[in-house]
Protein backbone atom coordinates (compact mmCIF):
# COMPACT_ATOMS: atom_id res chain seq x y z
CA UNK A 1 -56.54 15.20 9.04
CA UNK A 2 -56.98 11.79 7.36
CA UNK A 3 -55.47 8.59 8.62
CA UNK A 4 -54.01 8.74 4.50
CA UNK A 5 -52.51 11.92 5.06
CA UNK A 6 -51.32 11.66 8.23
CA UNK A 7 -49.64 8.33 7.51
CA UNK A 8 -48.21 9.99 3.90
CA UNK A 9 -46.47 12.90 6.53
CA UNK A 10 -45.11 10.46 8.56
CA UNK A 11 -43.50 9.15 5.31
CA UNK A 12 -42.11 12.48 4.40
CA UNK A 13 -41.12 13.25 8.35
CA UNK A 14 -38.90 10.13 8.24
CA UNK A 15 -37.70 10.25 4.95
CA UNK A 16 -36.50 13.79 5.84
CA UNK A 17 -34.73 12.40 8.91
CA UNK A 18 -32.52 9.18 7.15
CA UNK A 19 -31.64 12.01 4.83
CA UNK A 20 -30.48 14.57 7.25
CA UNK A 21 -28.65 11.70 9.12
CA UNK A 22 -26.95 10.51 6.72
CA UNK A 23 -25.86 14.07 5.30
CA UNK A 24 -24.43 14.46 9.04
CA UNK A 25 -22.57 11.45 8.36
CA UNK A 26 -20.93 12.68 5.25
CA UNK A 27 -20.86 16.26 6.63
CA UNK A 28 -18.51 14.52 9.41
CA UNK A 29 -16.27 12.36 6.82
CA UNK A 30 -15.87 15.22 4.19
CA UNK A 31 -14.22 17.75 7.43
CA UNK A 32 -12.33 14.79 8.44
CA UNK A 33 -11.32 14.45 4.61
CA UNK A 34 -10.57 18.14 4.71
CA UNK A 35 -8.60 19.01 7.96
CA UNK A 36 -6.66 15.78 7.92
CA UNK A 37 -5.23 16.06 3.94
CA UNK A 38 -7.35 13.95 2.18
CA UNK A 39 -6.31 14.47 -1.35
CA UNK A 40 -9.66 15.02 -3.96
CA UNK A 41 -7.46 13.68 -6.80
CA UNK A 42 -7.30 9.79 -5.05
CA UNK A 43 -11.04 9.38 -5.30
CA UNK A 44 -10.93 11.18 -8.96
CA UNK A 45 -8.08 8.12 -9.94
CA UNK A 46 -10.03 6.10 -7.73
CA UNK A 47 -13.00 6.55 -10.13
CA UNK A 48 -11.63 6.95 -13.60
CA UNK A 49 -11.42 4.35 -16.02
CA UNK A 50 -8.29 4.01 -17.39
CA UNK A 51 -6.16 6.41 -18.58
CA UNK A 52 -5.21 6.81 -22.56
CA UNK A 53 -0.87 5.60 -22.61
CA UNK A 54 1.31 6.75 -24.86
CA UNK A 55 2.08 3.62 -26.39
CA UNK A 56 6.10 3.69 -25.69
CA UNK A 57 6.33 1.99 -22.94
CA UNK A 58 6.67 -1.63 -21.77
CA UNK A 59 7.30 -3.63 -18.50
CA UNK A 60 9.60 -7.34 -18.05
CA UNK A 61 8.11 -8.71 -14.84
CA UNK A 62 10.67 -10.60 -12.85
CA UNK A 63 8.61 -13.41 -10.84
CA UNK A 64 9.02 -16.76 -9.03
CA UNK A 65 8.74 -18.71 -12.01
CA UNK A 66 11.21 -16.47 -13.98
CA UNK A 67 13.79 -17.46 -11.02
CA UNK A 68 12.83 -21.28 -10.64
CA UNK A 69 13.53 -21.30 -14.38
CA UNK A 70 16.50 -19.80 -14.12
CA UNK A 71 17.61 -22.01 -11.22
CA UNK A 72 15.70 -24.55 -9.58
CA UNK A 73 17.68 -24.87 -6.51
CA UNK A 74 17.16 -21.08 -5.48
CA UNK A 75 13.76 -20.35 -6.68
CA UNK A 76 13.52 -17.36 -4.32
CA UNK A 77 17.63 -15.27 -4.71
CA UNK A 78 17.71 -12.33 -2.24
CA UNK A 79 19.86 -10.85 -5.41
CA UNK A 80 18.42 -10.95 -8.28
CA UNK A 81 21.43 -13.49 -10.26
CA UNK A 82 23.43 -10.84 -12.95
CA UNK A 83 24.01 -13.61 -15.40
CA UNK A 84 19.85 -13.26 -16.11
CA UNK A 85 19.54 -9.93 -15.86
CA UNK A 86 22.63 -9.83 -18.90
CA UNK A 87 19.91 -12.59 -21.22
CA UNK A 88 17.18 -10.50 -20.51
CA UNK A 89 19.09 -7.72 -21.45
CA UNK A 90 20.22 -9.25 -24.82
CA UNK A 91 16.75 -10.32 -25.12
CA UNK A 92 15.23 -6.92 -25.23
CA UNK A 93 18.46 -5.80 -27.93
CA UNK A 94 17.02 -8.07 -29.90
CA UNK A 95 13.39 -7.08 -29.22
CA UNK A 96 14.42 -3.63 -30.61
CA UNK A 97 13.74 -2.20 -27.29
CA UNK A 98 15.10 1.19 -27.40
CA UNK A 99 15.90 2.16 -23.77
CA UNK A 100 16.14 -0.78 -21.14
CA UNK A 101 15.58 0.31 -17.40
CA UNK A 102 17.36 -2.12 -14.98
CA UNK A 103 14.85 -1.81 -12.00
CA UNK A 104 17.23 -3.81 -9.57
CA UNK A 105 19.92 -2.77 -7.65
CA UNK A 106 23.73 -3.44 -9.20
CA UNK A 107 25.68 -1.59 -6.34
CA UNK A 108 27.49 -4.17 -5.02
CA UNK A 109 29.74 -6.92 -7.13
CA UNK A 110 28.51 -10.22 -7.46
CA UNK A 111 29.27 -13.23 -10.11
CA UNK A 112 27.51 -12.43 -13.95
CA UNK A 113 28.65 -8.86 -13.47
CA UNK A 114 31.08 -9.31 -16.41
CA UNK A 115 28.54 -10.62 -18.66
CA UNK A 116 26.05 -8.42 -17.69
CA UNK A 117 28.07 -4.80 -18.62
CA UNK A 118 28.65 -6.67 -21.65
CA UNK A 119 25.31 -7.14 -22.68
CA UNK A 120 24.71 -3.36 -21.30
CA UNK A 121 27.07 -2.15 -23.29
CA UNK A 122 26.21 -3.93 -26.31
CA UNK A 123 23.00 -2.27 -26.37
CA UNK A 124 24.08 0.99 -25.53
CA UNK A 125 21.08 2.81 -23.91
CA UNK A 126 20.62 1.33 -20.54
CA UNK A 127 19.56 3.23 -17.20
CA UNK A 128 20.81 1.36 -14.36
CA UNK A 129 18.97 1.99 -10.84
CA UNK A 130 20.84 3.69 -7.78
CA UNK A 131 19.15 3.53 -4.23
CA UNK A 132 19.42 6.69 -1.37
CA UNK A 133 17.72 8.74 0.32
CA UNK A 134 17.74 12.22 -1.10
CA UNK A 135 19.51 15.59 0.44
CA UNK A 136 18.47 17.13 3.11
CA UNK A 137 18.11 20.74 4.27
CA UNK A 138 20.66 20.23 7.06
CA UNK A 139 23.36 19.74 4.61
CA UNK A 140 23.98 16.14 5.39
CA UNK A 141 23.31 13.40 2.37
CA UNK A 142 24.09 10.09 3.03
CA UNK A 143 26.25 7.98 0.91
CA UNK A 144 24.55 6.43 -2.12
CA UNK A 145 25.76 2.96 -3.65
CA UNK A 146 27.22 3.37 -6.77
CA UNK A 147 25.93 1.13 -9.43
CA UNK A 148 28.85 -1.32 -11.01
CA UNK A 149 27.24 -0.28 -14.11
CA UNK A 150 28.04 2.81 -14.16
CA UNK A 151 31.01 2.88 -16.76
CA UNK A 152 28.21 1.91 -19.42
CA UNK A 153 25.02 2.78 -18.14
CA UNK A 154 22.92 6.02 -17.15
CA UNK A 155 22.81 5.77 -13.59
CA UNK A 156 19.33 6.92 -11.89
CA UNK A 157 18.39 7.11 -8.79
CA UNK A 158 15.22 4.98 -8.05
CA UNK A 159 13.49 6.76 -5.19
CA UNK A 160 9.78 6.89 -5.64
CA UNK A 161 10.39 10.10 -3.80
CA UNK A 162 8.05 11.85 -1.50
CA UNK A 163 6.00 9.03 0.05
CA UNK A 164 3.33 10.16 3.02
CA UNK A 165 1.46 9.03 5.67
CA UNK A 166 -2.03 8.01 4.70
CA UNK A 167 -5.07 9.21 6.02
CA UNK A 168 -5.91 6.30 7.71
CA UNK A 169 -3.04 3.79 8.62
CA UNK A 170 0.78 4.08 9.06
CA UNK A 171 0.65 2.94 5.62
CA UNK A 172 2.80 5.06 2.83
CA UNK A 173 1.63 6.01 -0.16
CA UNK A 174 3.44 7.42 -3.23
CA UNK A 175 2.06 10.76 -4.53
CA UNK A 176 4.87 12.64 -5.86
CA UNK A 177 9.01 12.20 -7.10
CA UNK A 178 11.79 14.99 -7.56
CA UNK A 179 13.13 14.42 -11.04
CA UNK A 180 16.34 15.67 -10.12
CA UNK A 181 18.04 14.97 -6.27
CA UNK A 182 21.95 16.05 -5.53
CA UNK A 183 23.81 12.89 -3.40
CA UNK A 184 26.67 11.94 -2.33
CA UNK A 185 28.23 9.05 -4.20
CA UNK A 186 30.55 6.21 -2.79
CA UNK A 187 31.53 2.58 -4.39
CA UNK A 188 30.69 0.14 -1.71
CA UNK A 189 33.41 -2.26 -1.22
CA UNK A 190 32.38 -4.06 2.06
CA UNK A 191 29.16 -4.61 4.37
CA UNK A 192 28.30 -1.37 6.48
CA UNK A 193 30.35 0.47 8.22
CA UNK A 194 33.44 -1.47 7.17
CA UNK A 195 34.53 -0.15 3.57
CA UNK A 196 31.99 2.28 2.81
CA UNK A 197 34.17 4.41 0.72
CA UNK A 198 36.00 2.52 -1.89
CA UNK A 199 37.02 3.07 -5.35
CA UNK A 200 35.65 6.56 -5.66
CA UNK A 201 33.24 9.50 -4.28
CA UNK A 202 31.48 11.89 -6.31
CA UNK A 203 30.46 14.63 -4.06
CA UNK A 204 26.67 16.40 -3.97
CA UNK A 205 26.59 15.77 -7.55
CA UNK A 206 22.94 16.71 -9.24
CA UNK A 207 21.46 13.25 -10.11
CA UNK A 208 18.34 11.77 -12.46
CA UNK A 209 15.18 10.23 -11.20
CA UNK A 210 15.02 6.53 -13.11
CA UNK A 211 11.92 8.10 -14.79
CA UNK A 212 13.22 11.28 -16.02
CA UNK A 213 17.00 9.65 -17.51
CA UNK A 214 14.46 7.13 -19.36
CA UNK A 215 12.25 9.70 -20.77
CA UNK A 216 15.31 11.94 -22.03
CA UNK A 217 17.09 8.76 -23.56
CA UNK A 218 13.90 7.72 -25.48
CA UNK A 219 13.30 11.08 -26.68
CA UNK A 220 17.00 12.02 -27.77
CA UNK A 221 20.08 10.25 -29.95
CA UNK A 222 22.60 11.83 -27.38
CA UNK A 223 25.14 10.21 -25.38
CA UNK A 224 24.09 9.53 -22.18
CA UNK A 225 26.74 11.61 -20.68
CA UNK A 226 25.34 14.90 -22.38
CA UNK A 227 22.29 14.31 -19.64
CA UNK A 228 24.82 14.64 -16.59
CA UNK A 229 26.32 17.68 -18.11
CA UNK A 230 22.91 19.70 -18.42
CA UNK A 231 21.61 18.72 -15.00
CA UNK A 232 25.14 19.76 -13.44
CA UNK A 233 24.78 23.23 -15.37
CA UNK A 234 21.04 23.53 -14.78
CA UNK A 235 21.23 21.97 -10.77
CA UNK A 236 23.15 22.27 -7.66
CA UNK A 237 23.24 22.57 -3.84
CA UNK A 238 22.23 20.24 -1.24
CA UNK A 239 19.08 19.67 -1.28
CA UNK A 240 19.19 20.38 -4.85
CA UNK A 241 18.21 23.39 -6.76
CA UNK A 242 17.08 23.47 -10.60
CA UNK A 243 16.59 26.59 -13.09
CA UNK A 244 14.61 24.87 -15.16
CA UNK A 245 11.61 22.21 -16.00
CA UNK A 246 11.64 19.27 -18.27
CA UNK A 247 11.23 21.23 -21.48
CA UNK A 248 14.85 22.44 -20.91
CA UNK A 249 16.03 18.70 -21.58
CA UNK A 250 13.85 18.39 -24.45
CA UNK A 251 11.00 16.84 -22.91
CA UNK A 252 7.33 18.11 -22.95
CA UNK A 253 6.79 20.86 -19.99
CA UNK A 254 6.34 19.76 -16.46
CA UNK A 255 5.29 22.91 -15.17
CA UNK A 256 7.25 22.87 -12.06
CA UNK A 257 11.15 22.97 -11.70
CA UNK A 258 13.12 19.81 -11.75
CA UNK A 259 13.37 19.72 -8.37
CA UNK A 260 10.10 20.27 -6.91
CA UNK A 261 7.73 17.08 -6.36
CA UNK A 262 6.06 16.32 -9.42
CA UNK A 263 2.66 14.41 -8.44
CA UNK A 264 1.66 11.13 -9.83
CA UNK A 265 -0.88 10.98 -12.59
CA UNK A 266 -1.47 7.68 -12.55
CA UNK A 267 -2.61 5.53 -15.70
CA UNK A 268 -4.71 2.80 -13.80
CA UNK A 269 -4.51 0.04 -11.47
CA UNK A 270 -1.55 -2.78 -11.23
CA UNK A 271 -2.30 -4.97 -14.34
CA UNK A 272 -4.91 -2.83 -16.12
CA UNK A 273 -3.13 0.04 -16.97
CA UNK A 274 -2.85 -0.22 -20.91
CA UNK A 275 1.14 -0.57 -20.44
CA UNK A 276 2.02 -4.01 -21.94
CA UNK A 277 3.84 -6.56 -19.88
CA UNK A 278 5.77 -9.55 -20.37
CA UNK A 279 7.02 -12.00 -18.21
CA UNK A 280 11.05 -12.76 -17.59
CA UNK A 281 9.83 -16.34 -17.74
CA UNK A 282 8.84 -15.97 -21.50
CA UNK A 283 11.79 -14.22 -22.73
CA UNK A 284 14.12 -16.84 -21.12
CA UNK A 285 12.15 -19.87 -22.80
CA UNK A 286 12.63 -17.94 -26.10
CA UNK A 287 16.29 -17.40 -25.34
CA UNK A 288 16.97 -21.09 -24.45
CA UNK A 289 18.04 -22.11 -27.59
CA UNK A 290 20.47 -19.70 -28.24
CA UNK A 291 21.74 -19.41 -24.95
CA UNK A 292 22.43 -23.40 -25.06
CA UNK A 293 24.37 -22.95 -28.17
CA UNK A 294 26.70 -20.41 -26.95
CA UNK A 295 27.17 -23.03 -24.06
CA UNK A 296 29.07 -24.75 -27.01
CA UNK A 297 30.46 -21.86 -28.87
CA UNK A 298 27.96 -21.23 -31.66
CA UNK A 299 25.81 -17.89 -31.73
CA UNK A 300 22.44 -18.05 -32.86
CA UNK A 301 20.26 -15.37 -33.43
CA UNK A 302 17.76 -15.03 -30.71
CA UNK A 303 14.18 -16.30 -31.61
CA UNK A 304 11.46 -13.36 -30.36
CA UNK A 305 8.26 -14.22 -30.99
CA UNK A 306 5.83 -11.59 -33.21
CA UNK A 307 3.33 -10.65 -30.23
CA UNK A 308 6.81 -9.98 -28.03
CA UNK A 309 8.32 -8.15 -30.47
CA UNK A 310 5.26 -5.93 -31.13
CA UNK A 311 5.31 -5.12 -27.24
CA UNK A 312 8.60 -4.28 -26.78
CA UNK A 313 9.98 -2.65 -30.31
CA UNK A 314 11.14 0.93 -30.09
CA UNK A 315 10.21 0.82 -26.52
CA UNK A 316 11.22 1.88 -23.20
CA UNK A 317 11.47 -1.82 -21.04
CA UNK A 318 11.37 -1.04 -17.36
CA UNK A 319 12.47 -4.65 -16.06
CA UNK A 320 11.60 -4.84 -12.42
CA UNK A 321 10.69 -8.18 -9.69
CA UNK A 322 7.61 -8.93 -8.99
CA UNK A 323 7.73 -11.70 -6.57
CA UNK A 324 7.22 -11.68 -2.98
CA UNK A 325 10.68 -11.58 -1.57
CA UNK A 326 11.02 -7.53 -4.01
CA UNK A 327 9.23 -5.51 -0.99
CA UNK A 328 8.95 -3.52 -3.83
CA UNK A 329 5.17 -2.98 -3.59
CA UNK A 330 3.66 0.44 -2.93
CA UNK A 331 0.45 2.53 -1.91
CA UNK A 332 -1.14 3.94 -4.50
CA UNK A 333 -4.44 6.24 -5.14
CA UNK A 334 -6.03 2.76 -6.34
CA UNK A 335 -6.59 1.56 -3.04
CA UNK A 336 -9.16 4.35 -1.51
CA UNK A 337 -10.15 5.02 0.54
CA UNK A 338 -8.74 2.13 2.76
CA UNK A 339 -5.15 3.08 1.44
CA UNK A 340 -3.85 -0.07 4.16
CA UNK A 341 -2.73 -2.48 1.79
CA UNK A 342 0.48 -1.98 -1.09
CA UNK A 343 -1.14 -2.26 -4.65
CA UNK A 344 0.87 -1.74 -7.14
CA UNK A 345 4.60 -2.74 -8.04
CA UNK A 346 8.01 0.23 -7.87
CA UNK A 347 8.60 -1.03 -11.54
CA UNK A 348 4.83 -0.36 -12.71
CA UNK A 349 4.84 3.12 -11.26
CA UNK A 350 8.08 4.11 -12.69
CA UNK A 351 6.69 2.87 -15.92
CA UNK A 352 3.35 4.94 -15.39
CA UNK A 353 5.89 7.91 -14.61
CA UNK A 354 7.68 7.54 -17.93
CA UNK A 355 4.78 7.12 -19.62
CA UNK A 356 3.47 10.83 -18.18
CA UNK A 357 6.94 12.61 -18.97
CA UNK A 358 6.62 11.25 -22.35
CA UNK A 359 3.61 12.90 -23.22
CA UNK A 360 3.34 15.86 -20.25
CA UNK A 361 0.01 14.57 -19.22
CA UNK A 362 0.68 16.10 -15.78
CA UNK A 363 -1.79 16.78 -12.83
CA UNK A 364 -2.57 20.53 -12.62
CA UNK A 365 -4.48 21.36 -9.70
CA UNK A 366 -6.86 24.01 -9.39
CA UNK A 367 -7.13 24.64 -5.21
CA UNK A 368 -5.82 26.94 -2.73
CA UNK A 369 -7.67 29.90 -2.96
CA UNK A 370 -10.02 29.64 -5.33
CA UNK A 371 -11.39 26.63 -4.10
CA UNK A 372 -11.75 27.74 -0.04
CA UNK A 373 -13.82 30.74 -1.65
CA UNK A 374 -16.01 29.05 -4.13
CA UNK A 375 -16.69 27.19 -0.62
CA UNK A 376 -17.51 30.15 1.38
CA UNK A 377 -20.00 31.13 -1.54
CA UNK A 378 -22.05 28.06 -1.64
CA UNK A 379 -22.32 27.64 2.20
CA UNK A 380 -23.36 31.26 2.39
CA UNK A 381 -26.35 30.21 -0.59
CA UNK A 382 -27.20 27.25 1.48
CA UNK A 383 -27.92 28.78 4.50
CA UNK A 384 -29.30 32.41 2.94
CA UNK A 385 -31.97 29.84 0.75
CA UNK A 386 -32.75 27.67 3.86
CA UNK A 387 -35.20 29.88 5.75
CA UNK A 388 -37.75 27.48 5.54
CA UNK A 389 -35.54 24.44 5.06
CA UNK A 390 -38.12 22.42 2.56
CA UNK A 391 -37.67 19.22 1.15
CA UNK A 392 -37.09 20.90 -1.85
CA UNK A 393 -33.99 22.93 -0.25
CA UNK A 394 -32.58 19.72 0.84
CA UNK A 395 -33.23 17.82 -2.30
CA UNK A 396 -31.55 20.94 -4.33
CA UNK A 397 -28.42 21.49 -2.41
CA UNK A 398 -28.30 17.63 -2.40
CA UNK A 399 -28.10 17.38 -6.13
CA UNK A 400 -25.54 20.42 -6.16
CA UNK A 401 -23.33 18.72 -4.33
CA UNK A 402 -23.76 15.61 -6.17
CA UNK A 403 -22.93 17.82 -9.41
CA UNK A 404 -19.55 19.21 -8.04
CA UNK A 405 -18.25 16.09 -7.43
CA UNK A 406 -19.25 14.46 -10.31
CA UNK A 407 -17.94 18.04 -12.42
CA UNK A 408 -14.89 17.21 -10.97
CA UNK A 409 -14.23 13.65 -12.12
CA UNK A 410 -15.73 14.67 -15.10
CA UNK A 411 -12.85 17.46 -15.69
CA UNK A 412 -10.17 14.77 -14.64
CA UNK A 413 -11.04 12.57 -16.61
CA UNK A 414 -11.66 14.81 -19.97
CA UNK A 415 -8.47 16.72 -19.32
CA UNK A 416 -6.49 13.90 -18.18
CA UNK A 417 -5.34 15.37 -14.51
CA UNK A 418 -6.83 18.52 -14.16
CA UNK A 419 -7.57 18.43 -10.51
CA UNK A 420 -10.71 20.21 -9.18
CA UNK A 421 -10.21 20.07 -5.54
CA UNK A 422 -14.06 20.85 -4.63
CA UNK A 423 -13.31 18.77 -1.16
CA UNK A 424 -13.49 22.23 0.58
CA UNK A 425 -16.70 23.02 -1.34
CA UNK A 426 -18.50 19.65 -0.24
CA UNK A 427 -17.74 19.84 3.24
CA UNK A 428 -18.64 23.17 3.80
CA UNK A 429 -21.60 22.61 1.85
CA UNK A 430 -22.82 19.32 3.15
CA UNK A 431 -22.08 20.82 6.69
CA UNK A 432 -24.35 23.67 5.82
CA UNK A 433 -26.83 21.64 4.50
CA UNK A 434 -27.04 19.56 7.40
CA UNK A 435 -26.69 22.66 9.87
CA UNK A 436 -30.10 24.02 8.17
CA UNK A 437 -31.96 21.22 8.24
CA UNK A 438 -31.24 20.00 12.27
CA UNK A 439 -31.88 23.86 13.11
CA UNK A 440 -35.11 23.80 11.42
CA UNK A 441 -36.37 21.03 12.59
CA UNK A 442 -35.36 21.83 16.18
CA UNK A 443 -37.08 25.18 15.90
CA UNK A 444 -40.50 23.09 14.03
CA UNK A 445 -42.13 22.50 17.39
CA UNK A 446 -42.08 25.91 18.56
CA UNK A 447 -43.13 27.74 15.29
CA UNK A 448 -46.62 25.02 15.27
């Protein structure tokens, strides 16, 4: 044998081996993936480009500067000051914003709540936000503070819902919300445990995810209270039961019932998500003019400049906070696969949520079964076609599973949340592919 080919074998020998090592390495991580819950559809969101929004829905960011301009001398309130939530709210009236989503929690009183339910009840089609943790199968569902809006306001409950352990911290991520959640209401009249009960209780009473009142008020002329009345006919029991999807309320199907977990197809990253947003700041430096004449009794119109206006007309306006001192930052498919550090805000996933039950772009998966099998079938191929375990064999089953992968953020992508979950498929395959080739070239030796 020439020194050429000899050398050019050595080439192949240890090409052969980085590639088999590294397969091992992925063989390893896609198990891991497996058997631990990784979830195929974060690394499909992960990878697609934005999703396409369906245009009717807009977000008021509530940040430090929005606060120092509201009052310099406490830039940073630990509750967010009612008297600016009520301009913001007459702001977005006169924006032509058709639905307004208060974000914050109103459950207990505090100075501005008069003009505030003024200003909600002016516009008429407000969802206020109600905080608690959701029934539970032993019957026992905690009190949930009532929201002083409720006389005038849709109250919602603003649970992002199922959160879960990550693969790979103690962080949580959000994957999935219950539309629909039964609770047991009290008005708070003093700090825990002193006064917990106070003006009234409204016992394991069915009760709207923030998302899903939105979407029905944007999509419907009817009273708020009409809402209420089909949940309480459609839902009951604690936790809560539902006989129905979304469609029943008018909105486009869900495909599971109102009570089961409906996961989060996600529109795109914090900021880059195709869902317009304006900051609080700019909508109170438009309203300063009119808000300083009413300081002297005269009411001027409020001045909303054309690009606002455009944003926000017609619109549902999920106002949320933004700044540091929220904690209202959560884990979201964007940040694989470290999924350690919170990346996007509670108000910009409710608004992604909205935006989904508006149009009933909804993740379907297609796992289970059919995916373990279509597994089983390809592993069997690998190891049936690797009796000689060729570069070619490698190189083939390589590209293979190169091709599933990519089919499946291809299918995501063109059908908008149609979840392939070929993780079961790679890691049996790459694990296949990896057993082959380490067999073969254990038995090489012995065969020369």
């Amino acid at each position: 044998m020439s020194v050429r080919d000899t050398l050019s074998r050595l080439g192949r020998d240890v090409a052969h081996e980085v590639v088999v090592n590294v397969l091992a390495a992925v063989a390893v991580g896609a198990m891991a993936f497996v058997l631990l819950g990784g979830r195929i559809e974060d690394l499909y969101t992960r990878l697609r480009p934005n999703a396409p929004v369906s245009g009717q829905v807009a977000l008021v960011t509530i940040d430090e500067e929005a606060f120092y301009l509201w009052n310099p001398y406490d830039p940073a309130p630990e509750t967010t000051p009612r008297a600016m939530l009520a301009e913001i709210v007459r702001f977005l009236q006169a924006a032509g914003a058709r639905v307004v989503v208060l974000d914050i929690l109103t459950d207990q009183p505090a100075t501005g709540d008069d003009a505030l339910v003024a200003s909600v009840q002016a516009h008429g089609r407000v969802v206020a936000a109600e905080r608690f943790s959701p029934g539970r199968a032993d019957d026992v569902s905690p009190f949930a503070p009532a929201t002083v809006l409720g006389e005038v306001a849709l109250p919602a409950y603003a649970n992002l819902g199922l959160e879960e352990q990550t693969l790979f911290s103690g962080q949580m991520t959000v994957r999935a919300v219950p539309l629909v959640t039964s609770v047991s209401r009290a008005r708070l009249s003093g700090p825990f445990p002193t006064g917990l009960v106070g003006g009234f209780q409204d016992d394991e009473s069915p009760a709207p995810s923030l998302a899903l009142a939105s979407a029905w008020m944007q999509l419907t002329t009817n009273p708020p209270g009409d809402l209420t009345s089909a949940l309480a006919s459609r839902c009951g029991g604690t936790p809560v039961v539902c006989t129905g999807d979304a469609a029943d309320l008018g909105l486009p199907e869900t495909g599971v019932p109102l009570h089961e977990p409906l996961g989060l197809n996600l529109r795109g990253p914090e900021g880059g998500d195709g869902i317009p947003s304006v900051s609080a700041a700019r909508l109170l430096r438009s309203l300063g003019e009119s808000a300083l004449a009413r300081t002297i009794g005269v009411d001027l119109p409020i001045t909303v400049p054309a690009d606002i206006g455009e944003q926000l007309k017609g619109r549902v306006v999920v106002v949320g906070r933004v700044d540091a001192g929220a904690n209202d930052q959560f884990v979201t498919s964007y940040s694989f696969p470290a999924m350690q550090l919170a990346d996007m805000s509670g108000a910009r996933v409710h608004a992604q949520l909205i935006d989904t039950l508006l149009t009933g772009r909804h993740l379907r998966r297609v796992d289970g079964t059919a995916a373990w099998v279509g597994a089983a079938v390809l592993g069997l191929l690998c190891l049936l076609t690797g009796r000689r375990a060729a570069s070619l064999h490698l190189l083939g089953w390589g590209l293979v599973t190169v091709a599933l992968l990519g089919g499946g953020i291809a299918a995501f992508r063109m059908f908008d949340g149609l979840v392939l979950d070929v993780a079961p498929a790679l890691a049996v395959l790459t694990c296949a592919l990896v057993a082959v080739h380490l067999y073969a070239r254990a038995a090489a030796p012995e065969s020369e």
